[in-house]
C-alpha atoms as a PDB file:
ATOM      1  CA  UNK A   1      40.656 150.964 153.413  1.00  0.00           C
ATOM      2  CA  UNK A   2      43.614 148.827 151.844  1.00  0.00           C
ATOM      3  CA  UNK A   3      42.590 146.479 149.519  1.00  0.00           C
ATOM      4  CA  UNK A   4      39.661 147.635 148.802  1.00  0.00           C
ATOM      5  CA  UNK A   5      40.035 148.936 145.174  1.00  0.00           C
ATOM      6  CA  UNK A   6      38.056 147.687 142.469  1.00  0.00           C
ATOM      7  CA  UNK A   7      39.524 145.029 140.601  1.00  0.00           C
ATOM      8  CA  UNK A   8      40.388 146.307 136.894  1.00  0.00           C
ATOM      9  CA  UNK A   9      37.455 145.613 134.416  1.00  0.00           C
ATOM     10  CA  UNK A  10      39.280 144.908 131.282  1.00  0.00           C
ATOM     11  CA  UNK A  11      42.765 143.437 130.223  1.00  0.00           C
ATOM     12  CA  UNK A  12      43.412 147.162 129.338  1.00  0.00           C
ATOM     13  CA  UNK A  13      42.624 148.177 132.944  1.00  0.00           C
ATOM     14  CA  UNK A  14      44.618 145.739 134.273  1.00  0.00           C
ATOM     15  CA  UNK A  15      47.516 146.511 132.030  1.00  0.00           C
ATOM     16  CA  UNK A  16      47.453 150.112 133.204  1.00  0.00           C
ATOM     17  CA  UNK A  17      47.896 149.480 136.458  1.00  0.00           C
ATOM     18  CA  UNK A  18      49.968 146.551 136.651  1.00  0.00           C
ATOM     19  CA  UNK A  19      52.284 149.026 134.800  1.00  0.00           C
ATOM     20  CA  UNK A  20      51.433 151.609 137.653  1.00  0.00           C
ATOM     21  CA  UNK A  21      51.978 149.459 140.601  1.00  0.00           C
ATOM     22  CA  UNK A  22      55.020 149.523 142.099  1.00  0.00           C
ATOM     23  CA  UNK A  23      54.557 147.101 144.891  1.00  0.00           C
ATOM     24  CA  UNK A  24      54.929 143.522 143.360  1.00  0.00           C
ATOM     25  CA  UNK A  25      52.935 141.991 146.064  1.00  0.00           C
ATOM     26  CA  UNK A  26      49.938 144.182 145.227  1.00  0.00           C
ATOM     27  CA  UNK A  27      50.401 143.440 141.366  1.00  0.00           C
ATOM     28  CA  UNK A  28      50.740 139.622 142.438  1.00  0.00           C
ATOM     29  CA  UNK A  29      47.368 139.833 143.687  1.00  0.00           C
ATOM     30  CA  UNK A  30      45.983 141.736 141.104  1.00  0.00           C
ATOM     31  CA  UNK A  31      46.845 138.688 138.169  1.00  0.00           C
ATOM     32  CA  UNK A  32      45.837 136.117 141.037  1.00  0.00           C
ATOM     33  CA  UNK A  33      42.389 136.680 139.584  1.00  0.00           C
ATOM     34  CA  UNK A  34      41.335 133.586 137.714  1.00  0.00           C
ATOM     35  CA  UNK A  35      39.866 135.956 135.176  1.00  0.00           C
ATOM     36  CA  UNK A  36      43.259 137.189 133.807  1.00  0.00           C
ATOM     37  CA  UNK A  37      45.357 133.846 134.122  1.00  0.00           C
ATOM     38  CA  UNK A  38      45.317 133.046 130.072  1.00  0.00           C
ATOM     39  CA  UNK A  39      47.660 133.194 127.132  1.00  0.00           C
ATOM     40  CA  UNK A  40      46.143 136.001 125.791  1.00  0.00           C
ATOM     41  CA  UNK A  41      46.914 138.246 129.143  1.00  0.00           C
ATOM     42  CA  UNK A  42      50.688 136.994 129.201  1.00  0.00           C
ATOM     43  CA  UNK A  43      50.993 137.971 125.299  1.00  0.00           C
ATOM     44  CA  UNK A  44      49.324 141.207 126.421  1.00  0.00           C
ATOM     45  CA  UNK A  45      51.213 142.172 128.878  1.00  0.00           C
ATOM     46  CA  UNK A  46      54.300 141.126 126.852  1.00  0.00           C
ATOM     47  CA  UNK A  47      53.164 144.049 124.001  1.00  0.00           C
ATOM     48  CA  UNK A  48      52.944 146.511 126.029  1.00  0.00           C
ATOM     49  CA  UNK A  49      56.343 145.386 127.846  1.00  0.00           C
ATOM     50  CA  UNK A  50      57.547 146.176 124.088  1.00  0.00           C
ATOM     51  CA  UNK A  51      55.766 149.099 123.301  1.00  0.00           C
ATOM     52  CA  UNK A  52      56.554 151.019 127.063  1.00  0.00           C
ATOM     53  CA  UNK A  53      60.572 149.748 126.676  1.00  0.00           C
ATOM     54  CA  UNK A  54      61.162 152.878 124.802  1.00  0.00           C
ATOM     55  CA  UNK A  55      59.072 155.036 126.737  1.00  0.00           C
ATOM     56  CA  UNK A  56      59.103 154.193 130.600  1.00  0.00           C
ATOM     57  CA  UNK A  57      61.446 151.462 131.664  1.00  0.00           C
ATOM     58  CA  UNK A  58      60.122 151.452 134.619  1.00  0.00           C
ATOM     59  CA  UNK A  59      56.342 151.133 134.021  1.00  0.00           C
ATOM     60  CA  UNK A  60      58.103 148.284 130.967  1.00  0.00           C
ATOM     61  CA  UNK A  61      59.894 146.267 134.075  1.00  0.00           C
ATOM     62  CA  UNK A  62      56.674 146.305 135.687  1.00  0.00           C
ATOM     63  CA  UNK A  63      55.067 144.649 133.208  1.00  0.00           C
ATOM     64  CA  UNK A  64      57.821 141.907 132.288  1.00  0.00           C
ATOM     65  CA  UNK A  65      57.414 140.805 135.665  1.00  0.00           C
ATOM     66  CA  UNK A  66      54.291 140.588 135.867  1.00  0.00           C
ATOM     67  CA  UNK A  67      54.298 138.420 132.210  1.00  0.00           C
ATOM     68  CA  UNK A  68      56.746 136.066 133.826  1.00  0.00           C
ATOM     69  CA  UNK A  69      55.115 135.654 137.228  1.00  0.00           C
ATOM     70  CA  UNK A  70      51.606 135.296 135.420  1.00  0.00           C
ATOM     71  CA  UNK A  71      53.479 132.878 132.675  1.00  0.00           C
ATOM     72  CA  UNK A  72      54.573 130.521 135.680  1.00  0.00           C
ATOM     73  CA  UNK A  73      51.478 130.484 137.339  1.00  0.00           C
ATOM     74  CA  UNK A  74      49.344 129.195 134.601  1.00  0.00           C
ATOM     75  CA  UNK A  75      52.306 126.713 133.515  1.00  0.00           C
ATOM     76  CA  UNK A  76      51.885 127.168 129.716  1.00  0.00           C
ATOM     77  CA  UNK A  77      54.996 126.391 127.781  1.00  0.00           C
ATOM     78  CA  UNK A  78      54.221 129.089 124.966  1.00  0.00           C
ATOM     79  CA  UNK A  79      53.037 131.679 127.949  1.00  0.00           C
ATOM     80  CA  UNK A  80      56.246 130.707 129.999  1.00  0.00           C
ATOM     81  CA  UNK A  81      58.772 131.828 126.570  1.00  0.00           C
ATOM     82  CA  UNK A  82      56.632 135.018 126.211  1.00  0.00           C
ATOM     83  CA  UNK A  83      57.373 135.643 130.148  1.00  0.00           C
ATOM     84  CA  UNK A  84      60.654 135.068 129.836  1.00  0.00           C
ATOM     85  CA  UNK A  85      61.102 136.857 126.569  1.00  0.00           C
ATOM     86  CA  UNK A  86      59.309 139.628 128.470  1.00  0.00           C
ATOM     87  CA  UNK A  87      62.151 140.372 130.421  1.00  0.00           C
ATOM     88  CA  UNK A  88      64.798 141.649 127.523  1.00  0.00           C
ATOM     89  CA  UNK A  89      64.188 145.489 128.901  1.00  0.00           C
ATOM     90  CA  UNK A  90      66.992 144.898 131.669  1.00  0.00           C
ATOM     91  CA  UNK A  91      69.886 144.943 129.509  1.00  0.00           C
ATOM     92  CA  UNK A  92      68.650 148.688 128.816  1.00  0.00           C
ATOM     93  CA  UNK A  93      68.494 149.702 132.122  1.00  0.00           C
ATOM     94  CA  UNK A  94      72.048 148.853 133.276  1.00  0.00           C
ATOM     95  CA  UNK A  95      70.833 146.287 135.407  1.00  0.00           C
ATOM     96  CA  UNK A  96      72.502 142.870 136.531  1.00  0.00           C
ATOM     97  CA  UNK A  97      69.074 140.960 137.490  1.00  0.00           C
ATOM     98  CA  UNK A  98      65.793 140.750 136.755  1.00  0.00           C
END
């Protein structure tokens, strides 16, 4: 049944499949959680942005969204530069846009 899955039990759950996921709806609704709208899951996600850049760019875009959407949704001004500074992978990919 869609929708159904168990929600991720730990920041490094989440992580993993944010980075999996490549619907952005379904990763939308995965950080709506109030459990993961913080600082410290924007910086997360933001590290492992970083660390995945040089391995899967894919799997590293992913992520950068999801630190930006996340970063505007809980409306932190430290959380929203992270997001944004989240997003640096594109230049690598040959893309235009984010």
């Amino acid at each position: 049944m869609p929708g159904a899955e168990k929600p991720p039990a730990s920041l490094d759950g989440l992580v993993s499949r944010l980075a999996a996921e490549p619907d952005s709806r379904r990763r939308s609704a995965l950080l709506s959680r109030k459990r993961w709208a913080s600082p410290a899951t924007v910086a997360k996600l933001y590290e492992e942005t970083v660390r995945l850049a040089r391995i899967d760019l894919r799997q590293a875009e992913r992520l950068a969204k999801s630190a930006s959407w996340l970063s505007r949704k809980i409306g932190d001004e430290a959380s929203r530069a992270l997001g944004f500074r989240a997003l640096w992978p594109y230049p690598l990919s040959g893309r235009r846009k984010p």
